[in-house]
C-alpha atoms as a PDB file:
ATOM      1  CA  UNK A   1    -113.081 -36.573 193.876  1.00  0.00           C
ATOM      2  CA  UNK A   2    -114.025 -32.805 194.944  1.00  0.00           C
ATOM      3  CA  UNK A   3    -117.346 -31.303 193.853  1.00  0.00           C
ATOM      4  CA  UNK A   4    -116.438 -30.306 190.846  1.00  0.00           C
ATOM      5  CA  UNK A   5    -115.080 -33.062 189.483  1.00  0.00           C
ATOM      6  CA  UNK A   6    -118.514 -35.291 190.457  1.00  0.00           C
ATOM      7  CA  UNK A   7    -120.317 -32.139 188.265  1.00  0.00           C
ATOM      8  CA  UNK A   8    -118.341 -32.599 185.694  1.00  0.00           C
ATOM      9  CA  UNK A   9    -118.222 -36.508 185.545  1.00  0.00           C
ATOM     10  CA  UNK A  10    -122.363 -36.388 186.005  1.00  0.00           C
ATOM     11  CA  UNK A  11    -122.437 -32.953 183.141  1.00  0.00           C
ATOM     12  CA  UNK A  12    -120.058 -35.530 181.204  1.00  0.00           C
ATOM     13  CA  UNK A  13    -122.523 -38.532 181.671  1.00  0.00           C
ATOM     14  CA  UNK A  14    -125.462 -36.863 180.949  1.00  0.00           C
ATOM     15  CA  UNK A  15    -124.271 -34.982 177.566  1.00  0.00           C
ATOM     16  CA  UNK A  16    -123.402 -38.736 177.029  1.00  0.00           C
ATOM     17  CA  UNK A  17    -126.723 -39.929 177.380  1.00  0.00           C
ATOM     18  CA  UNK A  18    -126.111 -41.872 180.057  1.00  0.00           C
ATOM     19  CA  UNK A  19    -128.976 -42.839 181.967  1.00  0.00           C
ATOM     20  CA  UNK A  20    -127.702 -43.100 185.702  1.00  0.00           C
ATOM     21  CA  UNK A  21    -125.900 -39.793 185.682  1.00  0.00           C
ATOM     22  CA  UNK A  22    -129.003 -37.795 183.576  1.00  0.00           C
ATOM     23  CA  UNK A  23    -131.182 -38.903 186.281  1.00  0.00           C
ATOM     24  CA  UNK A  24    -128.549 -37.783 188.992  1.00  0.00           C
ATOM     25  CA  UNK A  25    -128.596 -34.234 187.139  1.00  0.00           C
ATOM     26  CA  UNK A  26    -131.694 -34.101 187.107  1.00  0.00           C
ATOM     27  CA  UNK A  27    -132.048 -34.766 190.580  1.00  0.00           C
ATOM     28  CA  UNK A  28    -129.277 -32.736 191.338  1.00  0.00           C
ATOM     29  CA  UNK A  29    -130.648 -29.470 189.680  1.00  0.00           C
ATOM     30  CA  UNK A  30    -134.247 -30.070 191.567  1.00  0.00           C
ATOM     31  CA  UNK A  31    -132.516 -29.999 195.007  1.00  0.00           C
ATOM     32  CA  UNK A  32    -130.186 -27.067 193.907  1.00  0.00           C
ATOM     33  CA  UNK A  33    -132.898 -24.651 192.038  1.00  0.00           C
ATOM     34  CA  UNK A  34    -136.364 -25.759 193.481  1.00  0.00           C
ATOM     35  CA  UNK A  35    -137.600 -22.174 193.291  1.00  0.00           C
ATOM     36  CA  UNK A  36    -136.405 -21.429 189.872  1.00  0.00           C
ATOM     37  CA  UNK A  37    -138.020 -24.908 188.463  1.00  0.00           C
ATOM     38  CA  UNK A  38    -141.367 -23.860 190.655  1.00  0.00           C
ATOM     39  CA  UNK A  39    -141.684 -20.465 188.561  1.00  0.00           C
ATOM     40  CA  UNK A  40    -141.000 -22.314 185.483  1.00  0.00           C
ATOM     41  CA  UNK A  41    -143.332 -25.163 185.923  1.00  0.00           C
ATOM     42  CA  UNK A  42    -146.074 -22.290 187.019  1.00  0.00           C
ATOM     43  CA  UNK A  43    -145.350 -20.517 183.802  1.00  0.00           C
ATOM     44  CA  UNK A  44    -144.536 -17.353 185.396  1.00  0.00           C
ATOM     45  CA  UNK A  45    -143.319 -15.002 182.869  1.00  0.00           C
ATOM     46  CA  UNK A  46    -139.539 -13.661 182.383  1.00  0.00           C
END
């Protein structure tokens, strides 16, 4: 399986409400956009 296709089977999983893949997106998206989750957490405004 390429990269893609593990997005797609964890975006899959998680619209799914699977529990294993929503915690692997949700894992995945704070080790691919730590600063954008920092500035919302801080409540910086847009």
């Amino acid at each position: 399986m390429g990269s893609v296709d593990v997005l797609e089977w964890i975006r899959e999983g998680y619209l799914a409400g699977d529990p294993l893949r929503s915690a692997l997106f949700v894992g995945s998206a704070f080790l691919a956009m730590p600063l954008q989750l920092l500035e919302v957490i801080m409540g910086r405004p847009f």
